[in-house]
N, C-alpha and C. Protein backbone atom coordinates (compact mmCIF):
# COMPACT_ATOMS: atom_id res chain seq x y z
N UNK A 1 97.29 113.90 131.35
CA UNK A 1 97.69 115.00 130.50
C UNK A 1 99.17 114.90 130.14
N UNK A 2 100.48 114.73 130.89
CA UNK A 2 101.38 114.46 131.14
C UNK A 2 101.82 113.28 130.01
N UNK A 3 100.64 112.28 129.60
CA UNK A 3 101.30 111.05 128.90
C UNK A 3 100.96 111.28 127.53
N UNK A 4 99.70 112.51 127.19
CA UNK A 4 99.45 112.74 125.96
C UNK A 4 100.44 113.97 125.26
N UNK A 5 100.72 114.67 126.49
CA UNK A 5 101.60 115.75 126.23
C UNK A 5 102.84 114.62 125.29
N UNK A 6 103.82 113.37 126.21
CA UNK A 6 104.77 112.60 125.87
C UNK A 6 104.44 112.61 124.54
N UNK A 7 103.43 111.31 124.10
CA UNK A 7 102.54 110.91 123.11
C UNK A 7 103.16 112.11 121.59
N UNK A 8 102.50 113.05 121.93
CA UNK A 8 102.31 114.22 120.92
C UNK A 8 103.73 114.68 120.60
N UNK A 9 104.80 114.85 122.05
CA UNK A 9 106.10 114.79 121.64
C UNK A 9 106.82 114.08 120.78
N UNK A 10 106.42 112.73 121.12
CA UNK A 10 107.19 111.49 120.28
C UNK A 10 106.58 111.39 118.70
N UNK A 11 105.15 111.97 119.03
CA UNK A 11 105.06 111.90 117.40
C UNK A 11 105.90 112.94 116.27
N UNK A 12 105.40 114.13 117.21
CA UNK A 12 106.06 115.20 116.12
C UNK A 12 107.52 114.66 116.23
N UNK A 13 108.32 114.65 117.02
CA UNK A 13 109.47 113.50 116.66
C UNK A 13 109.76 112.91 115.55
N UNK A 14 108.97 111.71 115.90
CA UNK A 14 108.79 110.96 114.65
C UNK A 14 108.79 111.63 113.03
N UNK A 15 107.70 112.52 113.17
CA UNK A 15 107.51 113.28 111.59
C UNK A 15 108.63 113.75 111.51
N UNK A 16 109.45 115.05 112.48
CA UNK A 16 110.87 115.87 112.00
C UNK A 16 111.53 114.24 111.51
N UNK A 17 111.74 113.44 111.91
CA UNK A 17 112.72 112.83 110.94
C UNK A 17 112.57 112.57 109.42
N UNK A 18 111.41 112.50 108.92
CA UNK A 18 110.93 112.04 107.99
C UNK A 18 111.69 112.92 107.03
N UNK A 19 111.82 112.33 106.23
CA UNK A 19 112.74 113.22 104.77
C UNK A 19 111.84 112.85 103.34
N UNK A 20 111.24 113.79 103.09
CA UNK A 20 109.89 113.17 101.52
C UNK A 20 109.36 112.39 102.30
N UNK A 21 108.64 111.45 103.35
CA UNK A 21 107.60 110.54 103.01
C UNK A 21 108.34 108.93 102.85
N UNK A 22 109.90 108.91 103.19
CA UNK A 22 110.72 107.48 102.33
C UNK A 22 111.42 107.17 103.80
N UNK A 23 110.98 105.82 103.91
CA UNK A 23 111.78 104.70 105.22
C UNK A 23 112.61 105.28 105.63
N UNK A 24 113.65 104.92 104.15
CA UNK A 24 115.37 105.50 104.46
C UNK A 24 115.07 106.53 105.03
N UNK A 25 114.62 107.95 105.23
CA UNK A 25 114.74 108.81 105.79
C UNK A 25 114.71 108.48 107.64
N UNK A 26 113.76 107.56 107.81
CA UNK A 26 113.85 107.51 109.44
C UNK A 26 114.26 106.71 109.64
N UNK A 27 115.16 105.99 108.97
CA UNK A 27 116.25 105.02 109.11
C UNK A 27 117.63 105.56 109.41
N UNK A 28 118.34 106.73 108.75
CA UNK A 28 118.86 106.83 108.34
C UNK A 28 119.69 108.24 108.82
N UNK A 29 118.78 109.19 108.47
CA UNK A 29 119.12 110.84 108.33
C UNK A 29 117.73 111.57 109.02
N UNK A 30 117.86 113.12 109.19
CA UNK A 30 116.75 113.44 109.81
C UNK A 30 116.23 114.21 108.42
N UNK A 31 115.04 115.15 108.95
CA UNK A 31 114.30 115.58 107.52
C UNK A 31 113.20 115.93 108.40
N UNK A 32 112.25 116.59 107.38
CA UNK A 32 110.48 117.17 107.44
C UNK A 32 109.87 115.87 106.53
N UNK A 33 109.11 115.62 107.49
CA UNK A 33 107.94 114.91 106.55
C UNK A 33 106.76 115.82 105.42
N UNK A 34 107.06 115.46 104.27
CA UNK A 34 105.82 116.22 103.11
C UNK A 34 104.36 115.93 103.46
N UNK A 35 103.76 116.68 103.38
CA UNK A 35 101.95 116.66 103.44
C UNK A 35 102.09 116.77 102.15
N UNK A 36 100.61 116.77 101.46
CA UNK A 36 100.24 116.70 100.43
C UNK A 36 99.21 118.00 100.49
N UNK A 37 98.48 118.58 99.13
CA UNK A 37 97.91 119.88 99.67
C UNK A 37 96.55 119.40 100.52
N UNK A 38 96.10 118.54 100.50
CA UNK A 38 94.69 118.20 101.24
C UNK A 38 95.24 118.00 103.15
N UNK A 39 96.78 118.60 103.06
CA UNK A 39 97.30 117.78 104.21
C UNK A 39 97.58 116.71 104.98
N UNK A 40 97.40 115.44 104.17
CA UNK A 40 97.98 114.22 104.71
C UNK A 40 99.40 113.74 104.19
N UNK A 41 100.00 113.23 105.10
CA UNK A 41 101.10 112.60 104.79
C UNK A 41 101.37 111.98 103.82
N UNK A 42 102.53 111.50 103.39
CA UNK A 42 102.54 111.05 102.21
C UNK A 42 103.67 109.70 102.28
N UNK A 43 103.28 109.26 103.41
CA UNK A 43 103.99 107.81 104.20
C UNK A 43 103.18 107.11 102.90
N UNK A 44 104.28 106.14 103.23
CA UNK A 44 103.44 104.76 102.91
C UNK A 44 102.88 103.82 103.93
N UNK A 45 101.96 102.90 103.28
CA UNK A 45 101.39 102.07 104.57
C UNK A 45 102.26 101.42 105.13
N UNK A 46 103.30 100.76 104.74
CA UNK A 46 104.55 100.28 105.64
C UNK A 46 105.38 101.20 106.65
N UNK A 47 105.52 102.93 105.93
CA UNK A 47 106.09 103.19 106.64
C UNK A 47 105.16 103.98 108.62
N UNK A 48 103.74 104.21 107.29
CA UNK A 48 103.08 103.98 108.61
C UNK A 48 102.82 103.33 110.15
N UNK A 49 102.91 101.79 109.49
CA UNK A 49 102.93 100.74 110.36
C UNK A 49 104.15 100.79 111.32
N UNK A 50 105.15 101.46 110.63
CA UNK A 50 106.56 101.39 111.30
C UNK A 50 106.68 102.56 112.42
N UNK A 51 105.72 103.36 111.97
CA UNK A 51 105.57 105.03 112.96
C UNK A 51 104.20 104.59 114.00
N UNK A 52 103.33 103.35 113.46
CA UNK A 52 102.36 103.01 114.77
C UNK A 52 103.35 102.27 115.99
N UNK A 53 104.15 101.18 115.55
CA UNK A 53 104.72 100.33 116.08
C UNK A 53 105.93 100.64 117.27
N UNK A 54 106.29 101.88 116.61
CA UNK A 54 106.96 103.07 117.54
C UNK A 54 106.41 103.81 118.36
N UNK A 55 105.20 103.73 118.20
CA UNK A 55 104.46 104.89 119.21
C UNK A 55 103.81 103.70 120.29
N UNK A 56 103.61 102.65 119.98
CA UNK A 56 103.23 101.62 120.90
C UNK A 56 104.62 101.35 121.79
N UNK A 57 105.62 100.75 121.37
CA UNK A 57 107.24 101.01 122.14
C UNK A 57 106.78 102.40 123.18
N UNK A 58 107.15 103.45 122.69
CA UNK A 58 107.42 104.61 123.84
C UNK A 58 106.17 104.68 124.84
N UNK A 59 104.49 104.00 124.21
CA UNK A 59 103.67 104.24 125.24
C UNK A 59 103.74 102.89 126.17
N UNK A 60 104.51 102.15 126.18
CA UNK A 60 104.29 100.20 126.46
C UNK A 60 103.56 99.63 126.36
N UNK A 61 103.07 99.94 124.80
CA UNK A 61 102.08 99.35 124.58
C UNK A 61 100.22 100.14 124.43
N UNK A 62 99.35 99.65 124.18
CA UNK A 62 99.29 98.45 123.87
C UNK A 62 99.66 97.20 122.66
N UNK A 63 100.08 96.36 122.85
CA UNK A 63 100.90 95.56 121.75
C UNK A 63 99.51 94.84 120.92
N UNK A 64 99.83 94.35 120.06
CA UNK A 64 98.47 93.55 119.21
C UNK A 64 99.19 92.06 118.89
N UNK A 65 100.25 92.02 119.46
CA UNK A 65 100.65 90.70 119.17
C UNK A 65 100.98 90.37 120.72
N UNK A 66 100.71 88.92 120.98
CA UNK A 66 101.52 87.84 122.45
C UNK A 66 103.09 88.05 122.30
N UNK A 67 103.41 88.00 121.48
CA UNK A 67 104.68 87.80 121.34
C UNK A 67 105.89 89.29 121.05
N UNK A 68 104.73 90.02 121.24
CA UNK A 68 105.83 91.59 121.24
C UNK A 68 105.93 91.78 122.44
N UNK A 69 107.31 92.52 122.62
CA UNK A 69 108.29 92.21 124.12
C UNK A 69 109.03 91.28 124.52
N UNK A 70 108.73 90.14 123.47
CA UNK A 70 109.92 89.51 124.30
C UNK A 70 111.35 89.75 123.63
N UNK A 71 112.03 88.49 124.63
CA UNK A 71 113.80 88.95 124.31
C UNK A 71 114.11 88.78 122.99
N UNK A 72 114.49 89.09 122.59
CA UNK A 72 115.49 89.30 121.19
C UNK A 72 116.88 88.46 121.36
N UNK A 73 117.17 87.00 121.48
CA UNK A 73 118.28 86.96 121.67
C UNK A 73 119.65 87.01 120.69
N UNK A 74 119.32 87.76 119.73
CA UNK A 74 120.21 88.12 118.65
C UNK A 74 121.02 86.76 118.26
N UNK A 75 120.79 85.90 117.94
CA UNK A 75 121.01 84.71 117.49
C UNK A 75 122.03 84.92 116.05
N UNK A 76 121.34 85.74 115.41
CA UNK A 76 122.53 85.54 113.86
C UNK A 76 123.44 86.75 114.32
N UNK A 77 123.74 87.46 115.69
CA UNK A 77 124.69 88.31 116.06
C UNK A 77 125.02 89.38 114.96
N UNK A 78 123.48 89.88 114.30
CA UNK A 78 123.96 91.17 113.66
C UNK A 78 124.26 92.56 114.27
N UNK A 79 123.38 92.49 115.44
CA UNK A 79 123.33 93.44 116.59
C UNK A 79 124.56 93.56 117.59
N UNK A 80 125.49 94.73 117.91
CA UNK A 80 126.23 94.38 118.95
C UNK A 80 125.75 93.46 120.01
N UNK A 81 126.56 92.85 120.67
CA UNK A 81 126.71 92.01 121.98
C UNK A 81 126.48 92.83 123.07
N UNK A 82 125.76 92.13 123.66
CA UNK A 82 124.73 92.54 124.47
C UNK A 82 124.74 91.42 125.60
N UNK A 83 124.62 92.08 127.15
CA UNK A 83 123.77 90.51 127.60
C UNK A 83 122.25 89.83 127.27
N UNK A 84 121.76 88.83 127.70
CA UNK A 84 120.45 88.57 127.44
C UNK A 84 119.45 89.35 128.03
N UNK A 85 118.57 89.46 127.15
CA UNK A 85 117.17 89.97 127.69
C UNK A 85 117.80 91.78 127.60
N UNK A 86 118.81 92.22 127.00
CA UNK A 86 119.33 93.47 126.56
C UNK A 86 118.38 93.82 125.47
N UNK A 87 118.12 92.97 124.41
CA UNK A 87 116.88 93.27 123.25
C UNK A 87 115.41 92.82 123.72
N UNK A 88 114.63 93.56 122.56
CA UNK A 88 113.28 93.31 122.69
C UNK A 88 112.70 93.32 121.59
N UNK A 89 111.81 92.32 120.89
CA UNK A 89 111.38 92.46 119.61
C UNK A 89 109.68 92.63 119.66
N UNK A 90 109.56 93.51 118.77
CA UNK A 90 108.14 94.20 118.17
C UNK A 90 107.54 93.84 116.91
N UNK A 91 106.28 93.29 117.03
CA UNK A 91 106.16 93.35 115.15
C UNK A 91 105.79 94.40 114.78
N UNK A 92 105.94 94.35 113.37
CA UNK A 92 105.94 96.11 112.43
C UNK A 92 104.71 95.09 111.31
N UNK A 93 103.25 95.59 111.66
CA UNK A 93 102.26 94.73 110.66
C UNK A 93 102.96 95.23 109.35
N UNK A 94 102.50 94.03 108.41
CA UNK A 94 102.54 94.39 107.09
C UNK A 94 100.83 94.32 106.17
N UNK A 95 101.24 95.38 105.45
CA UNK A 95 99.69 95.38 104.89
C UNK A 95 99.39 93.92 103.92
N UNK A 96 98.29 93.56 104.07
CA UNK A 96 97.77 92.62 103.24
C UNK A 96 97.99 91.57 103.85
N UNK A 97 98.85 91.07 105.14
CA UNK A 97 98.86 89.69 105.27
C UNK A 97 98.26 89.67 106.41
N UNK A 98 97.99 87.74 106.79
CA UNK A 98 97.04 87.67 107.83
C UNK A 98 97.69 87.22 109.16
N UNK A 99 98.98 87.37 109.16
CA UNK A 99 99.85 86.89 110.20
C UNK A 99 100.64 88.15 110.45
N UNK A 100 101.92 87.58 111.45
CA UNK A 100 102.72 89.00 111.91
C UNK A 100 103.34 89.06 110.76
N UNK A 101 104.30 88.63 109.62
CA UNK A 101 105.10 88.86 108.85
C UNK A 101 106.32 88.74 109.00
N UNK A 102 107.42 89.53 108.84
CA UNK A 102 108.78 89.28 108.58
C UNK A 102 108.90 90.78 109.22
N UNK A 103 108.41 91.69 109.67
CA UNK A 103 108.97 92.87 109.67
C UNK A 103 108.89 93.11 111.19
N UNK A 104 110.01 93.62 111.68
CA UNK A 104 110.06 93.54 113.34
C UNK A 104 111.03 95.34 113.76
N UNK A 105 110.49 95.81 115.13
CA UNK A 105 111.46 96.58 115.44
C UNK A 105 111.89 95.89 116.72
N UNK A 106 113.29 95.86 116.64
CA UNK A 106 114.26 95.40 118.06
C UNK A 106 114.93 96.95 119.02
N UNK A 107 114.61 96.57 119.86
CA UNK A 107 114.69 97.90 120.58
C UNK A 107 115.76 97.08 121.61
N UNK A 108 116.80 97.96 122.08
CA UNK A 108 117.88 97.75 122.97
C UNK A 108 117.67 98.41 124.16
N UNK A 109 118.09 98.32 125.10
CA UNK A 109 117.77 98.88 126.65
C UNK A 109 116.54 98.85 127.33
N UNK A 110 116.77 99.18 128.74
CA UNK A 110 115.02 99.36 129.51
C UNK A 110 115.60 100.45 130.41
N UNK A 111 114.87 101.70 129.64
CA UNK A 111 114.08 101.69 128.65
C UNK A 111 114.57 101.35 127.83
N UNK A 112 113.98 101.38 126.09
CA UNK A 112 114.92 101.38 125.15
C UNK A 112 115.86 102.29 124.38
N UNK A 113 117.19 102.52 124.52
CA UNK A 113 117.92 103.18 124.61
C UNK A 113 118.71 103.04 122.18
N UNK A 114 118.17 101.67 121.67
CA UNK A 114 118.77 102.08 120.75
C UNK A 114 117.34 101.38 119.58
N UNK A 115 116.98 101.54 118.85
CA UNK A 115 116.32 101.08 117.87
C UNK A 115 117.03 100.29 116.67
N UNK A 116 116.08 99.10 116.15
CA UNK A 116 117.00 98.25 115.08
C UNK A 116 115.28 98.00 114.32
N UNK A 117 115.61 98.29 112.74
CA UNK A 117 114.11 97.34 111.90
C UNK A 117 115.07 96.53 111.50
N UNK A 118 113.89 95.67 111.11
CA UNK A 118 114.16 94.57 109.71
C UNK A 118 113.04 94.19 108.89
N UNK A 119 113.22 94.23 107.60
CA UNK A 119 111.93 94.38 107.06
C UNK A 119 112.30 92.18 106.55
N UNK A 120 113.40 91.81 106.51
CA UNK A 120 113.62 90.47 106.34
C UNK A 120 113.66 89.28 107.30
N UNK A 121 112.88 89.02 108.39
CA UNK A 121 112.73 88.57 109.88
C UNK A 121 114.11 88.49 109.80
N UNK A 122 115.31 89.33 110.53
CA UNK A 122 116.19 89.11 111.33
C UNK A 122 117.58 88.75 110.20
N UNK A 123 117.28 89.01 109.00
CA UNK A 123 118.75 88.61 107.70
C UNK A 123 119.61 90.21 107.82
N UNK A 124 118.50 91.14 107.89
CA UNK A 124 119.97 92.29 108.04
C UNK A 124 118.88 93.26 109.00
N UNK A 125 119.52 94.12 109.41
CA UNK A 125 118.81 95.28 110.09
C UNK A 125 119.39 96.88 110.06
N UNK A 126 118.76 97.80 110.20
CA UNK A 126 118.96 99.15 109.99
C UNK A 126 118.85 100.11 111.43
N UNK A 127 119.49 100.53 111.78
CA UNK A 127 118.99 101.51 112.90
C UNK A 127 118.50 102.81 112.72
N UNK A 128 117.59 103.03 113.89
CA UNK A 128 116.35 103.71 113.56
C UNK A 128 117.04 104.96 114.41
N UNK A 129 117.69 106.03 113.60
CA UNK A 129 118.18 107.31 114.29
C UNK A 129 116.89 107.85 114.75
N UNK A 130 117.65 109.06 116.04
CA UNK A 130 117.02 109.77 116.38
C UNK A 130 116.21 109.77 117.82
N UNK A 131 116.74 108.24 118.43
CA UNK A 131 115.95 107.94 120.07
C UNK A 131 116.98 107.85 120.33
């Protein structure tokens, strides 16, 4: 009960940041997420993927990829300096393709204490206010 209670926290979370339904908003600034009158959201499927991929992070999982969790060793040093094994990278699916893609969330600390996307595997990144 205790982990769905969390769960339900982190989502509505998630939505207060939302500003219209747009990335930048939970990138960025906080906000209300818009319903539509039938009451569904009005995300897009990317930004969806980006609000599943987060809710897998805070529960540990379960991951759908081998390769989510591991270290992040910030190689093109866009991320402050850190020691190793300080990051952790996640894939963020993208719709339509049949592989992981280019789109990742890097999460800092254990737990994780700071959030980073990139929708370009690893050329620039945005932090994800609000954790």
């Amino acid at each position: 009960m205790k982990k769905i209670l969390l769960v339900l926290v982190f989502a509505f979370g998630l939505f207060q940041l939302q500003q219209g339904g747009h990335l930048d908003a939970l990138l960025n600034s906080g906000g209300s997420t818009q319903f539509d009158s039938a009451g569904y959201s009005n995300l897009s499927a990317q930004e969806q993927e980006l609000q599943k991929t987060l809710g897998r992070i805070s529960r540990n999982g379960p991951f759908p990829y081998q390769r989510d969790g591991i270290t992040f060793e910030n190689r093109e040093r866009l991320l402050p300096s850190k020691p190793r094994g300080y990051y952790r990278e996640y894939t963020v699916d993208t719709p339509g393709l049949s592989h992981r893609g280019p789109r990742r969330v890097v999460t800092g600390g254990n737990p994780p204490v700071e959030f980073y996307y990139t929708e370009d595997h690893y050329r620039s990144f945005s932090r994800i206010r609000g954790h």
